[in-house]
C-alpha atoms as a PDB file:
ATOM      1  CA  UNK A   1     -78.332 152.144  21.625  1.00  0.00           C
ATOM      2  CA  UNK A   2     -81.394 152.363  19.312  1.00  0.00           C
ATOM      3  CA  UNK A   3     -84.334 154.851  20.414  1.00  0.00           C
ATOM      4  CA  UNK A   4     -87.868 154.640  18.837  1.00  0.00           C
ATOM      5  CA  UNK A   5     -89.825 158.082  18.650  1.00  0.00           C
ATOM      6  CA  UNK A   6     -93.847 157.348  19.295  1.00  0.00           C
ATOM      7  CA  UNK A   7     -96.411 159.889  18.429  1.00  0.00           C
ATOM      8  CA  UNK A   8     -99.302 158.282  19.574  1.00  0.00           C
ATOM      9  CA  UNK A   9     -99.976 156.889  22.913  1.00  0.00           C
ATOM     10  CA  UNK A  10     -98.962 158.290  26.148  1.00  0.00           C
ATOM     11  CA  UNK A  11     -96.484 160.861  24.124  1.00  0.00           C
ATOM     12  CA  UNK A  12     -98.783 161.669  21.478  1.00  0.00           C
ATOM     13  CA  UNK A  13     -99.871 165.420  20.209  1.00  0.00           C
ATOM     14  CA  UNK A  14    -102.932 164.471  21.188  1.00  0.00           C
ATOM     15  CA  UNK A  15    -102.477 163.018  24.105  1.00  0.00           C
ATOM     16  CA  UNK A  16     -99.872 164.408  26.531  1.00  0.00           C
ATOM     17  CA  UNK A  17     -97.557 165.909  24.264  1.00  0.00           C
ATOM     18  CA  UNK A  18     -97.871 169.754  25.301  1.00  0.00           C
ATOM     19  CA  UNK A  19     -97.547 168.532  29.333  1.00  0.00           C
ATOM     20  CA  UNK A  20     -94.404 166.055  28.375  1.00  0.00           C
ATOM     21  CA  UNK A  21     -92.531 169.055  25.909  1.00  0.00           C
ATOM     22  CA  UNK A  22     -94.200 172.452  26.778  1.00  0.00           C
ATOM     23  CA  UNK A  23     -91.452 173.867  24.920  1.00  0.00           C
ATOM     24  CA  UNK A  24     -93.473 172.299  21.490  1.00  0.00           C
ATOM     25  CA  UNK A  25     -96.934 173.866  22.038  1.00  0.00           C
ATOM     26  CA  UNK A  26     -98.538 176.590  20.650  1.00  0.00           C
ATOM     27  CA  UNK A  27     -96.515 178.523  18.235  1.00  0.00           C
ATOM     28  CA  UNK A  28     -93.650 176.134  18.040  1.00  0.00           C
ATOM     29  CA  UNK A  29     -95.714 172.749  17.129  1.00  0.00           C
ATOM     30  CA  UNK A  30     -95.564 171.525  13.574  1.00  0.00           C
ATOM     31  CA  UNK A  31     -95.794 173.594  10.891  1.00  0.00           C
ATOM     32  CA  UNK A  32     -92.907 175.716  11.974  1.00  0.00           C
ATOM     33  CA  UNK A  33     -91.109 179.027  10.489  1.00  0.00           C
ATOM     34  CA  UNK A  34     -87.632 179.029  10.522  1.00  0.00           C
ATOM     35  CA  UNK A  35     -86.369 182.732  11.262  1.00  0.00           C
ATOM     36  CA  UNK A  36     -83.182 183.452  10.368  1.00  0.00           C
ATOM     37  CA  UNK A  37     -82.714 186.048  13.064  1.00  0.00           C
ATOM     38  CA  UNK A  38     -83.690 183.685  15.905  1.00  0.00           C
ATOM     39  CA  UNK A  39     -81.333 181.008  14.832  1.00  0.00           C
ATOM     40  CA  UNK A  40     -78.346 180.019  16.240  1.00  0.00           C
ATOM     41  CA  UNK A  41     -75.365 177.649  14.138  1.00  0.00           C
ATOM     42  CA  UNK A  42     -73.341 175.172  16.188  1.00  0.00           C
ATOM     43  CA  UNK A  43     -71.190 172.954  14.622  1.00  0.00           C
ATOM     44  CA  UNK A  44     -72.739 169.944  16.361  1.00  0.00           C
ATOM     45  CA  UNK A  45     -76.048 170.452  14.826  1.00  0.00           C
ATOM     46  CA  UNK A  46     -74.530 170.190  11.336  1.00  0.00           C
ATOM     47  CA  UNK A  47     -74.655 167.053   9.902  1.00  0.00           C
ATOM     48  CA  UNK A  48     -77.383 164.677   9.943  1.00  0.00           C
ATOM     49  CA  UNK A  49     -76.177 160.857   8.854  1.00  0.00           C
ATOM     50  CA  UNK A  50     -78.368 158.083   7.078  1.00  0.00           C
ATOM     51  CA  UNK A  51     -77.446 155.042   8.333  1.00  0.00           C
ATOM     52  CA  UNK A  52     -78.645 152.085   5.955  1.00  0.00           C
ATOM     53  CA  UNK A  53     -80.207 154.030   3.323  1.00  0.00           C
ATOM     54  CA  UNK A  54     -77.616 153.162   0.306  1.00  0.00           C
ATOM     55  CA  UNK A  55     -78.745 149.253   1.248  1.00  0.00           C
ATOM     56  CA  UNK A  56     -81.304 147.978  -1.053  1.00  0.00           C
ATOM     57  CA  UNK A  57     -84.941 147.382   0.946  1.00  0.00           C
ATOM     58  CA  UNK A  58     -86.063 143.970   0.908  1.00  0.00           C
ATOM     59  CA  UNK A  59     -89.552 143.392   0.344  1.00  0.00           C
ATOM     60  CA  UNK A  60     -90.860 144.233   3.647  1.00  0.00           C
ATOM     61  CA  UNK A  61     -90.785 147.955   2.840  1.00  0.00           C
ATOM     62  CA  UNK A  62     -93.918 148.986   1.822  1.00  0.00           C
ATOM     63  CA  UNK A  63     -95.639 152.944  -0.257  1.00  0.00           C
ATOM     64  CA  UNK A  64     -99.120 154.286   0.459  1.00  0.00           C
ATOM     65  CA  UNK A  65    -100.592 157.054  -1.304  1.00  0.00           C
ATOM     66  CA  UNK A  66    -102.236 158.346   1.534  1.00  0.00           C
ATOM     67  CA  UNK A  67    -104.589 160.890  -0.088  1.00  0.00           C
ATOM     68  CA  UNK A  68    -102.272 162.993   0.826  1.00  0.00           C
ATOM     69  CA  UNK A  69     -99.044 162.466   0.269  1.00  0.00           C
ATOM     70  CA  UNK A  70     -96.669 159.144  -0.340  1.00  0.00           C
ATOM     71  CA  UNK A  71     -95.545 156.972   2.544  1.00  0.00           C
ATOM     72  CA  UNK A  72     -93.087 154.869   2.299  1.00  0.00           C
ATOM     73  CA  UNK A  73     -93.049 152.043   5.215  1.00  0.00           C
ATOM     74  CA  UNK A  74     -89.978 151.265   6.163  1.00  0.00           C
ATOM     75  CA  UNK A  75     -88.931 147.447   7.605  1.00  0.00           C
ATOM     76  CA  UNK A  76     -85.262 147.416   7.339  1.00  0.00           C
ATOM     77  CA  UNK A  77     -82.536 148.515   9.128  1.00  0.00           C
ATOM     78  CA  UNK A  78     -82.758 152.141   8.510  1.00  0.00           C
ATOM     79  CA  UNK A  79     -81.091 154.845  10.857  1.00  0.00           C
ATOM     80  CA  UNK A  80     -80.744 158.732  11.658  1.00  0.00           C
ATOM     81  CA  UNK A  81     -78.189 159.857  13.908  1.00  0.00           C
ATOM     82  CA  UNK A  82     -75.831 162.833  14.220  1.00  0.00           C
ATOM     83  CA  UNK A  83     -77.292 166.762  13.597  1.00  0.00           C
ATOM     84  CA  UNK A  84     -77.693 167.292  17.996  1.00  0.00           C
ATOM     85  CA  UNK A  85     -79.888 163.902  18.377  1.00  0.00           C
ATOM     86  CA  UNK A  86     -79.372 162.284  21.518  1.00  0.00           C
ATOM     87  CA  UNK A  87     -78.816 158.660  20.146  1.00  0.00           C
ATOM     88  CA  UNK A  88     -79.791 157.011  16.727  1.00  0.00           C
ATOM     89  CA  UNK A  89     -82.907 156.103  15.760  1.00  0.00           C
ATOM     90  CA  UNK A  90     -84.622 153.689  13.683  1.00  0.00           C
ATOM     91  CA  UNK A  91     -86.836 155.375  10.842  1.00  0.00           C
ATOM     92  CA  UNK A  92     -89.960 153.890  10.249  1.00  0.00           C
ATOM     93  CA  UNK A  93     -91.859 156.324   7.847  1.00  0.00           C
ATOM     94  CA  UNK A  94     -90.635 158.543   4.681  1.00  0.00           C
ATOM     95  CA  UNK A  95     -92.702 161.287   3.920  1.00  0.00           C
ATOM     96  CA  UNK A  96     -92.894 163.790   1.389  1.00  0.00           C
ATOM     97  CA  UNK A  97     -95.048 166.628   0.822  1.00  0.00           C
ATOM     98  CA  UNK A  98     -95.372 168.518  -2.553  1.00  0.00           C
ATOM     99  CA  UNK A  99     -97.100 171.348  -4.099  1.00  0.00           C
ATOM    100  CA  UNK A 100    -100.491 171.268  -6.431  1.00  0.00           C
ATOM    101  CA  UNK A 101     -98.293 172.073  -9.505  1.00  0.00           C
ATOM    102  CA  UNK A 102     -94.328 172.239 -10.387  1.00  0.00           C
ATOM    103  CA  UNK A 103     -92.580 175.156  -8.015  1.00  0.00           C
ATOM    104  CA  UNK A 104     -95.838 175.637  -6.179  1.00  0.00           C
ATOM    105  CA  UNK A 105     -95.573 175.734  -2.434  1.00  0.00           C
ATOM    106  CA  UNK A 106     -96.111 172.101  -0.927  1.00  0.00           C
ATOM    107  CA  UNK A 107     -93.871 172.481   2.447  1.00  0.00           C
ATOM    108  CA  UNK A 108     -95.216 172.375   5.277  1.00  0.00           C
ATOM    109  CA  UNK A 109     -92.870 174.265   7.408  1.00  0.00           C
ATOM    110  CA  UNK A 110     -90.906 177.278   5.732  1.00  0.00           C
ATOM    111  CA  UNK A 111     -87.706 179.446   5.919  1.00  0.00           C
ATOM    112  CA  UNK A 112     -88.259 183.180   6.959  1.00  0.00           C
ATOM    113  CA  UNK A 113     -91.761 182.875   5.735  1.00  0.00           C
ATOM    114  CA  UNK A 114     -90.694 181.040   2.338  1.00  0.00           C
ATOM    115  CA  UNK A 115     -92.645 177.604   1.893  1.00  0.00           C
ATOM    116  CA  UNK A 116     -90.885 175.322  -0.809  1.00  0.00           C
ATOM    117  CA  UNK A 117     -91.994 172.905  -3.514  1.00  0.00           C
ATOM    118  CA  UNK A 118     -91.556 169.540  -1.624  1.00  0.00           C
ATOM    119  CA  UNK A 119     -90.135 168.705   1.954  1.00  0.00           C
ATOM    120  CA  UNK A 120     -89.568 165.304   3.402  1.00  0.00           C
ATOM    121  CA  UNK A 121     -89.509 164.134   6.627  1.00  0.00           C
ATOM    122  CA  UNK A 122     -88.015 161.023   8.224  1.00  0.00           C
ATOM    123  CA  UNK A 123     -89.999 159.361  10.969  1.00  0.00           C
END
């Protein structure tokens, strides 16, 4: 079974999303800082499998240079599965999100305080 994650609508951040997942308000919405001390490792959370992603896009897929960052649209049959999901899902949307200069901080989230030169997220 496929799942599709929407952002916008009924689910949104904007619209619904603290009611629907109170446990993603506040302090724990995006950014997040990963502490150390208040993590805990289980082996089913490990790995996180790309499914489709070492098959050439067509021409469907599609980059913006959203004034921000880089988006790259994805069309095909791209997955992410594994890492404590509850299914696979189909990835729409590669993001990344760099620093003003080489080494500079351009994460959004960060580890025990420590932002990184680039992140990218998968949505």
């Amino acid at each position: 079974m496929e799942h599709y994650l929407f952002l916008n609508g009924t689910y949104g951040p904007d619209t619904g999303w603290a009611a629907a997942f109170p446990e993603c308000q506040e302090r724990n919405q995006s950014p997040i800082n990963i502490a150390d001390r208040d993590t805990k490792v289980s082996m089913e959370y490990q790995e996180l499998t790309l499914d489709g992603f070492d098959a050439e896009s067509s021409n469907k897929t599609s980059m913006k240079n959203t004034g921000k960052t880089v988006a790259i649209f994805l069309k095909d049959d791209y997955f992410v599965r594994g890492a404590g999901l509850p299914g696979r899902f189909k990835a729409e949307k590669v993001e990344f999100h760099w620093g003003q200069s080489n080494g500079s901080d351009g994460s959004e989230h960060s580890i025990n305080g420590r932002r990184f030169p680039v992140e990218v997220s998968f949505n």
